[in-house]
PDB file of N, CA and C in Angstrom:
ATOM      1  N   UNK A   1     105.465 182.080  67.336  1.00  0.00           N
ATOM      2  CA  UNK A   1     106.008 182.129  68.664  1.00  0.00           C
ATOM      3  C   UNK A   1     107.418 182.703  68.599  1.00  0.00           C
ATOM      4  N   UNK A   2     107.986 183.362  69.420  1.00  0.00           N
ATOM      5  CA  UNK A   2     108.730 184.251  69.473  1.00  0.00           C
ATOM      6  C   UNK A   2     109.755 183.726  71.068  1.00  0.00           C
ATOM      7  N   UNK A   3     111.410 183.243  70.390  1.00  0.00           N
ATOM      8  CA  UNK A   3     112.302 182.899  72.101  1.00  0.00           C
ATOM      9  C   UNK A   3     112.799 183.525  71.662  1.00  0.00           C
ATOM     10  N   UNK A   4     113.696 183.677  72.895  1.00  0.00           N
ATOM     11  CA  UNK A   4     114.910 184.660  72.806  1.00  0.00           C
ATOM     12  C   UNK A   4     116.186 183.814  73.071  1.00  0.00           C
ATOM     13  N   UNK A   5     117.159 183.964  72.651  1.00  0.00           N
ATOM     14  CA  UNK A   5     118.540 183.122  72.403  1.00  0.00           C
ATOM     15  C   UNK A   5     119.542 183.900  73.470  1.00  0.00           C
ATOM     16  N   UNK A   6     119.974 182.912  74.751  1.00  0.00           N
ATOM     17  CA  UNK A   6     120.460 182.992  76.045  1.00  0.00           C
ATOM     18  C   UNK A   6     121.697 182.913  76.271  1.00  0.00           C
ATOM     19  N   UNK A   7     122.331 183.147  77.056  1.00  0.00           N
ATOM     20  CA  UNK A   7     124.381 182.419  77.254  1.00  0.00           C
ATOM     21  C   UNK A   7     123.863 181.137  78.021  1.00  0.00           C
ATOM     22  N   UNK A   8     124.826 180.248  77.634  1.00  0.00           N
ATOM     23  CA  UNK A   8     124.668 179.102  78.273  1.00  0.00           C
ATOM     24  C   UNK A   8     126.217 179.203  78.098  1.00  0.00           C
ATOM     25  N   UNK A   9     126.982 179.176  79.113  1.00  0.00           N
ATOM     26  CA  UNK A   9     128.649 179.177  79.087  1.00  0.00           C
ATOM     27  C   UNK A   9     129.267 180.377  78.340  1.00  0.00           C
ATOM     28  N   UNK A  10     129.924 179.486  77.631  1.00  0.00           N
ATOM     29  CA  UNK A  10     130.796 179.763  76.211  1.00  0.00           C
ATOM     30  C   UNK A  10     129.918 180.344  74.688  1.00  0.00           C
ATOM     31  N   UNK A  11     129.093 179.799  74.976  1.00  0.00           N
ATOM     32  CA  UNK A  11     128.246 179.338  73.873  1.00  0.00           C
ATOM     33  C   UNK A  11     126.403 180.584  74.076  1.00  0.00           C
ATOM     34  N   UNK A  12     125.710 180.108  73.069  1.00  0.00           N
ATOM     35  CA  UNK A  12     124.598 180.466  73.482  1.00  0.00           C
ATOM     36  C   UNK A  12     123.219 179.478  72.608  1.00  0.00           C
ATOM     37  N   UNK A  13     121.895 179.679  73.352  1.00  0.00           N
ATOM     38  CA  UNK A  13     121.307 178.731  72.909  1.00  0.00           C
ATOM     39  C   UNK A  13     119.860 179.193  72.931  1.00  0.00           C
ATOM     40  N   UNK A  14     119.037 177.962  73.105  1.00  0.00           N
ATOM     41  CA  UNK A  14     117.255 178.280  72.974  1.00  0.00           C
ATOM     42  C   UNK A  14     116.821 177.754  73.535  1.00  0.00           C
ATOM     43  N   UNK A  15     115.892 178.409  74.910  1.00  0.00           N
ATOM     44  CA  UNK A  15     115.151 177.507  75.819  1.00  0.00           C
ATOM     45  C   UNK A  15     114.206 177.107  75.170  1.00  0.00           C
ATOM     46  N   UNK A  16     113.557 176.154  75.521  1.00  0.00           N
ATOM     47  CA  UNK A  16     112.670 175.667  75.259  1.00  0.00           C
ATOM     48  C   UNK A  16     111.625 175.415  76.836  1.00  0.00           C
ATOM     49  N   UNK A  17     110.674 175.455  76.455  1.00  0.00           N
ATOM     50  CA  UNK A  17     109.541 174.653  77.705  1.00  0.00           C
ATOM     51  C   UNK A  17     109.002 174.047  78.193  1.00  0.00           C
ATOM     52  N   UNK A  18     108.880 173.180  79.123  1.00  0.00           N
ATOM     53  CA  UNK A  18     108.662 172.175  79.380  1.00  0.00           C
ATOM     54  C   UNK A  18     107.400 171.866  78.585  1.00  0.00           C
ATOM     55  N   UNK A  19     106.538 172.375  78.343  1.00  0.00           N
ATOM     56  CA  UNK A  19     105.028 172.141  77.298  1.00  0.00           C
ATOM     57  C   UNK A  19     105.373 171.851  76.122  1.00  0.00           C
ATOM     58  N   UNK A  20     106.609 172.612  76.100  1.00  0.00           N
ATOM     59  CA  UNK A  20     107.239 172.495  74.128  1.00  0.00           C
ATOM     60  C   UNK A  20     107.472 171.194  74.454  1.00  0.00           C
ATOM     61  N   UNK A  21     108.377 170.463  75.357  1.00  0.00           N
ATOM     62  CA  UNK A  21     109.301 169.537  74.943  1.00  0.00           C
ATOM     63  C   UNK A  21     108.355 168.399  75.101  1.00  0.00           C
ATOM     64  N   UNK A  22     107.025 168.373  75.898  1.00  0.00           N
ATOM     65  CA  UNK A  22     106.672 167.716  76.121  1.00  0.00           C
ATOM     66  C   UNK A  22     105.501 167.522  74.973  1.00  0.00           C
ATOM     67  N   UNK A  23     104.876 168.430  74.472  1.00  0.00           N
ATOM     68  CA  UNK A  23     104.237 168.025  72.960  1.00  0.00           C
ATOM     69  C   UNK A  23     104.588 167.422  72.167  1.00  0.00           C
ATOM     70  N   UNK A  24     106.130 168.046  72.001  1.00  0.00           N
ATOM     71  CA  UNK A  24     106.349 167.415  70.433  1.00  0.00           C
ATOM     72  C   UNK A  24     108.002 165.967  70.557  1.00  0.00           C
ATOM     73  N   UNK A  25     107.178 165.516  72.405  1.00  0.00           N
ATOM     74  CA  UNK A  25     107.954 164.476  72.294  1.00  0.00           C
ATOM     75  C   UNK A  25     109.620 165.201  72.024  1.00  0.00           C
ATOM     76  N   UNK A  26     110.146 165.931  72.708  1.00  0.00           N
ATOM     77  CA  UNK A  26     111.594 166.533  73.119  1.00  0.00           C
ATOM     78  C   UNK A  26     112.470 165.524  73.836  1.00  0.00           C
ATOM     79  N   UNK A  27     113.141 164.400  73.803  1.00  0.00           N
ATOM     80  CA  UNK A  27     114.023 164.071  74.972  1.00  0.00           C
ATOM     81  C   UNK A  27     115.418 164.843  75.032  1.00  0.00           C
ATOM     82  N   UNK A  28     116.461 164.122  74.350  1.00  0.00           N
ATOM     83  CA  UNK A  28     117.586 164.903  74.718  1.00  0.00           C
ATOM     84  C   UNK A  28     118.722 165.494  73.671  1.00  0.00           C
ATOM     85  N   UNK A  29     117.856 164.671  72.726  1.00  0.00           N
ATOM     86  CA  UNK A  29     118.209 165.460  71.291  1.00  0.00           C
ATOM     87  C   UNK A  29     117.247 165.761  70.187  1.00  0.00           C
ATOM     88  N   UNK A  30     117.876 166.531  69.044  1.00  0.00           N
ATOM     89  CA  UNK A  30     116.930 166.964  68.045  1.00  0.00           C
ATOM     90  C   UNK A  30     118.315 167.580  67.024  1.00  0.00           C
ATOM     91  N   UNK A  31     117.367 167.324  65.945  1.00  0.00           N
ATOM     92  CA  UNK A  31     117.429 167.280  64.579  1.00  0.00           C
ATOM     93  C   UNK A  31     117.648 168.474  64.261  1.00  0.00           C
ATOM     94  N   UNK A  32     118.900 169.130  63.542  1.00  0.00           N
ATOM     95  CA  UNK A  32     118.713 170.609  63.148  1.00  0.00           C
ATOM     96  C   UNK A  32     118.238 170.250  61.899  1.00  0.00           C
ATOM     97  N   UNK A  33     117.340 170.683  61.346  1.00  0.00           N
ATOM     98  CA  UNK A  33     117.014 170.833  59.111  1.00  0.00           C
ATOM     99  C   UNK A  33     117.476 172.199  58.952  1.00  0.00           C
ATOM    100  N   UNK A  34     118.146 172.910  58.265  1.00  0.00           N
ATOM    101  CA  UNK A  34     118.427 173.958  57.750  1.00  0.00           C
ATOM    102  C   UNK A  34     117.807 174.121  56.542  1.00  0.00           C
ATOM    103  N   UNK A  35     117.593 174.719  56.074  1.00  0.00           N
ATOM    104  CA  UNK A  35     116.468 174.897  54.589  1.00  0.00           C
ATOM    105  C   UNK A  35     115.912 176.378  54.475  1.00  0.00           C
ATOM    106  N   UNK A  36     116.692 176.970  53.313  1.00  0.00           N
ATOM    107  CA  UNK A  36     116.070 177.940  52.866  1.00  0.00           C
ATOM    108  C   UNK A  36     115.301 179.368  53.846  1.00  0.00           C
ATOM    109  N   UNK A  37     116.936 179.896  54.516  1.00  0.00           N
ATOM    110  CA  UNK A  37     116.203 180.623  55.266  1.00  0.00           C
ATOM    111  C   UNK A  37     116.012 180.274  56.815  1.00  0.00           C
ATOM    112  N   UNK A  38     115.505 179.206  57.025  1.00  0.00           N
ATOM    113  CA  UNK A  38     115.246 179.002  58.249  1.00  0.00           C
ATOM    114  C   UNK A  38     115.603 177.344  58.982  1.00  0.00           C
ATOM    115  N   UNK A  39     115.369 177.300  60.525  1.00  0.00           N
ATOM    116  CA  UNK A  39     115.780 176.099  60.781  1.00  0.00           C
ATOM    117  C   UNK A  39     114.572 175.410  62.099  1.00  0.00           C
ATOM    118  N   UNK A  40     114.491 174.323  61.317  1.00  0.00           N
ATOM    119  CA  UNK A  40     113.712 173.252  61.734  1.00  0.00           C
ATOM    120  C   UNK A  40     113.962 172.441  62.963  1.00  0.00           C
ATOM    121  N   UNK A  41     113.276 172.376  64.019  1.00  0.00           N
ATOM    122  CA  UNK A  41     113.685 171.704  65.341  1.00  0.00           C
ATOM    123  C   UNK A  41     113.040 169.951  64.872  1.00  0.00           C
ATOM    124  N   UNK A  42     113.484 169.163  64.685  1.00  0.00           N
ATOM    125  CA  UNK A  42     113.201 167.719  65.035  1.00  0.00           C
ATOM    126  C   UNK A  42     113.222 167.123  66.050  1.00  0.00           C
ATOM    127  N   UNK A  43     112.102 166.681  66.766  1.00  0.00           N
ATOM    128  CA  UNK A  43     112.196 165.349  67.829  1.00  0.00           C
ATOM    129  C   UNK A  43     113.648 164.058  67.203  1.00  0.00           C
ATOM    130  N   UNK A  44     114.221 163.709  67.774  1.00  0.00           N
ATOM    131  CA  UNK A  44     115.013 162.418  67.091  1.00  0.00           C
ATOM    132  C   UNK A  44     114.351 161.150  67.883  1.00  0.00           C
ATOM    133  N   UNK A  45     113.689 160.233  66.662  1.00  0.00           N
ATOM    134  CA  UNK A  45     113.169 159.210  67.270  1.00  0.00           C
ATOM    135  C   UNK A  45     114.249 158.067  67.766  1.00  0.00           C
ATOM    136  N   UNK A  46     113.428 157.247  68.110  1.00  0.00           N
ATOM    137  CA  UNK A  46     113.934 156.026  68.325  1.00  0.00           C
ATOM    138  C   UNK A  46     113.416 155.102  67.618  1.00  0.00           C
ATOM    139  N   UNK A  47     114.746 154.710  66.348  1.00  0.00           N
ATOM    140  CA  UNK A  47     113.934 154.076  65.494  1.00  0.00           C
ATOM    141  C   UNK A  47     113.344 152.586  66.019  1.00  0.00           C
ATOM    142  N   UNK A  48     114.088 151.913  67.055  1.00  0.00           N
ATOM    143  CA  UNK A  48     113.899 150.519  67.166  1.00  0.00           C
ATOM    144  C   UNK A  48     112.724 150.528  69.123  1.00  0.00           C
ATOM    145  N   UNK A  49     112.298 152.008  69.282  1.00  0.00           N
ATOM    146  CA  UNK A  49     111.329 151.700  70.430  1.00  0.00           C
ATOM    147  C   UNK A  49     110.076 150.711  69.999  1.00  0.00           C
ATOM    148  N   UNK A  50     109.736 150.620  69.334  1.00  0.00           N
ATOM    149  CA  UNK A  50     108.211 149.966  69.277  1.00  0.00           C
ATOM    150  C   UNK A  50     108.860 148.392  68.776  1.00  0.00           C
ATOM    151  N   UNK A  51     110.215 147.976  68.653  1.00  0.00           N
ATOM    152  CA  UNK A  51     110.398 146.186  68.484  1.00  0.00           C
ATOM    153  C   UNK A  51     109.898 145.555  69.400  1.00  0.00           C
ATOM    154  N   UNK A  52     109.542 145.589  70.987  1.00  0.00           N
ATOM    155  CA  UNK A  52     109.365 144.576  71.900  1.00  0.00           C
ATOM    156  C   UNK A  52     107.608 144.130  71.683  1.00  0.00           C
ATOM    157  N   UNK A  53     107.178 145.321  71.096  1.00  0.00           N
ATOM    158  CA  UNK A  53     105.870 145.070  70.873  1.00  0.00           C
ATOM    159  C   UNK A  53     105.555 143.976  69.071  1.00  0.00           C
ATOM    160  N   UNK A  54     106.288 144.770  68.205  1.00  0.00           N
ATOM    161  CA  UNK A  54     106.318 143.915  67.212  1.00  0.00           C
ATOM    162  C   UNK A  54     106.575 142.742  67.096  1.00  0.00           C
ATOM    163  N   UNK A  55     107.763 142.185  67.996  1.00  0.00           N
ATOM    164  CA  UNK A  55     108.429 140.869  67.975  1.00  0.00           C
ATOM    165  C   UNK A  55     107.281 140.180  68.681  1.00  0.00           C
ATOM    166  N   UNK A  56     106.726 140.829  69.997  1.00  0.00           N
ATOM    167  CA  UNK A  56     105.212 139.714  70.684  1.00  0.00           C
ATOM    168  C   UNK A  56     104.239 139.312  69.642  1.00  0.00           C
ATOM    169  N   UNK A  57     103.468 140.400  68.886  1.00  0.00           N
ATOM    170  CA  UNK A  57     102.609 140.402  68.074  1.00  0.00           C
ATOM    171  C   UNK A  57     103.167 138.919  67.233  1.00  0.00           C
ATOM    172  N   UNK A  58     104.188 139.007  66.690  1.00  0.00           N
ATOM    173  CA  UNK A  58     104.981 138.382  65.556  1.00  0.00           C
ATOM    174  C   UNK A  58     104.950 136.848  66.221  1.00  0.00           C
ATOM    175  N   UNK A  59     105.494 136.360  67.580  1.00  0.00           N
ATOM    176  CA  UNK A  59     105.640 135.356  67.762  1.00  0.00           C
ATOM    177  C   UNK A  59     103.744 134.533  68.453  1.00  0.00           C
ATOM    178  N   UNK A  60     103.091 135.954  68.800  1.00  0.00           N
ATOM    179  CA  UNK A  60     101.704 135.217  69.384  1.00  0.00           C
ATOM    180  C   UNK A  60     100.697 134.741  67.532  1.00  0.00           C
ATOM    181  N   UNK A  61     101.662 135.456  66.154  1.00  0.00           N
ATOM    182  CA  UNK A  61     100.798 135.105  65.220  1.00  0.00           C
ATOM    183  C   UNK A  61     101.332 133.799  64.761  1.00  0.00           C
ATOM    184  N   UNK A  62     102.730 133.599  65.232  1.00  0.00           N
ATOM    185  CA  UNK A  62     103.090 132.278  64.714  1.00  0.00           C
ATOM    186  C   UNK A  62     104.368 132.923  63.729  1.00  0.00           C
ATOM    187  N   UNK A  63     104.624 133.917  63.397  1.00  0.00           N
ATOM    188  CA  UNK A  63     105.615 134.881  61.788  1.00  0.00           C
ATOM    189  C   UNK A  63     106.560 134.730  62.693  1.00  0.00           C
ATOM    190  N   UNK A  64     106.987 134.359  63.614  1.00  0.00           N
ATOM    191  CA  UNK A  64     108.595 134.270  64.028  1.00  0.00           C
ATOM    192  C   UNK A  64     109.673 133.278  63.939  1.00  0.00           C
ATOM    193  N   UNK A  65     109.293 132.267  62.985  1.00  0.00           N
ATOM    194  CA  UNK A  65     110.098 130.899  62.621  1.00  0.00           C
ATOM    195  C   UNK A  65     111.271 131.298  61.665  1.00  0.00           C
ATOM    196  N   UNK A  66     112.537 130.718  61.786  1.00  0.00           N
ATOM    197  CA  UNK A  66     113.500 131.200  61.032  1.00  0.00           C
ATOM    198  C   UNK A  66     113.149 130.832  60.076  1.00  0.00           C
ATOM    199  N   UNK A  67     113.724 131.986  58.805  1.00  0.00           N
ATOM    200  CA  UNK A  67     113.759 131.695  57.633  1.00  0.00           C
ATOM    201  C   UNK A  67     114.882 131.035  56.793  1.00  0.00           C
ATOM    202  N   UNK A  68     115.860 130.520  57.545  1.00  0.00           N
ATOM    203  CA  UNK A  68     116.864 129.329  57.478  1.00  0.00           C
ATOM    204  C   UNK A  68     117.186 128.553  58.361  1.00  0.00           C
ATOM    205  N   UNK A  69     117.621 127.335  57.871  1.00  0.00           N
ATOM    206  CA  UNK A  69     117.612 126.248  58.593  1.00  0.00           C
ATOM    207  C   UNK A  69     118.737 126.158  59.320  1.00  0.00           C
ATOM    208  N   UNK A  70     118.891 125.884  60.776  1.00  0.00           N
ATOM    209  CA  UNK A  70     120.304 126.072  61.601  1.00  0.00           C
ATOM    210  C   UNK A  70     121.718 125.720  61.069  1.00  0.00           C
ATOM    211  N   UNK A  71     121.083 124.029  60.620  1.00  0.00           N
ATOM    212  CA  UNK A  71     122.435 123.540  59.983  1.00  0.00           C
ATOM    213  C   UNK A  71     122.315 123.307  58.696  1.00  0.00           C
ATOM    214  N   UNK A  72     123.131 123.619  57.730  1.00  0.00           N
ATOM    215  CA  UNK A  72     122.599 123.514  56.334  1.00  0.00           C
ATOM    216  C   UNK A  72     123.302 122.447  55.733  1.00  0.00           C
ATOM    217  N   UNK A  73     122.455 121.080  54.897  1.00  0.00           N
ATOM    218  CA  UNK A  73     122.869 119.894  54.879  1.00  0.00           C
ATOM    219  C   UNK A  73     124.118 119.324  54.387  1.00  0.00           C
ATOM    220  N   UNK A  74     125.177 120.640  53.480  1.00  0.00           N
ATOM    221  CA  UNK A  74     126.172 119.882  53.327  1.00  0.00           C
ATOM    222  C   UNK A  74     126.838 120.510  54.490  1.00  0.00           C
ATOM    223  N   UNK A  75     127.351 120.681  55.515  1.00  0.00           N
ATOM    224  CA  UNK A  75     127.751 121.536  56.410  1.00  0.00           C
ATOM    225  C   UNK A  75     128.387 120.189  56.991  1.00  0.00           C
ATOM    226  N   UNK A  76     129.449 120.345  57.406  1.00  0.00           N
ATOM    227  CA  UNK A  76     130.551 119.485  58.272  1.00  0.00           C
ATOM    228  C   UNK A  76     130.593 119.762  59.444  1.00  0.00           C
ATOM    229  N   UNK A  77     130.060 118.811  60.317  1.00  0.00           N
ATOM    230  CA  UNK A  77     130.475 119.176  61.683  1.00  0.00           C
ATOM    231  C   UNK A  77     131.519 118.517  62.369  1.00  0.00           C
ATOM    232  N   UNK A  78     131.730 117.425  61.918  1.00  0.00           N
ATOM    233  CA  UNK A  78     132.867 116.806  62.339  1.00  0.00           C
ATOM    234  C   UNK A  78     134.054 117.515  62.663  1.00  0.00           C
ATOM    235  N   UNK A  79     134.568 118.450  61.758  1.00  0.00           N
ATOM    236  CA  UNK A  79     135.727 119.320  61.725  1.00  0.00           C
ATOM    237  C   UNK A  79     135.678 119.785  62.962  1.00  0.00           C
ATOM    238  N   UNK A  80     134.482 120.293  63.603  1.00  0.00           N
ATOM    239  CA  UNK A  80     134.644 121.141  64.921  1.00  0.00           C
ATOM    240  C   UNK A  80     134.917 119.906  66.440  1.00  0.00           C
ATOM    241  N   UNK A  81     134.929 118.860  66.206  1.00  0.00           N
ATOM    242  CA  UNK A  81     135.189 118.027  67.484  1.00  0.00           C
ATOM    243  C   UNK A  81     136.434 118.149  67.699  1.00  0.00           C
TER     244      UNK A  81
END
């Protein structure tokens, strides 16, 4: 596939199309890779979109109990009154 590189201001750039952006998952940024010659467009994920689903899964299996105990037994609380 073949774009052509535009003025945008000052500057100049690469349209893209709404079909492009929308295949390969485009929001509002991306990843340059430079490598040998040529350069690589990346989607930039979101690494933490899919937690609200993991954390449900996690607490409907029962895996969501802390793995330490709130107060730990030599722990002074007195000091804080």
């Amino acid at each position: 596939m073949e774009a052509s590189i535009i003025k945008i201001g000052n500057s100049k750039g690469l349209r893209l199309s709404k079909t492009i952006l929308e295949k390969y998952n485009i929001k509002d940024k991306v990843e340059l890779i430079l490598e040998k010659g040529q350069i690589i467009l990346k989607p930039v994920s979101s690494p933490r979109s899919n937690w609200e689903a993991a954390f449900k899964k996690m607490s409907e299996s029962g895996d969501d109990r802390s793995l330490m105990n709130d107060v730990f037994e030599d722990e002074n609380l007195e000091e804080w009154n």
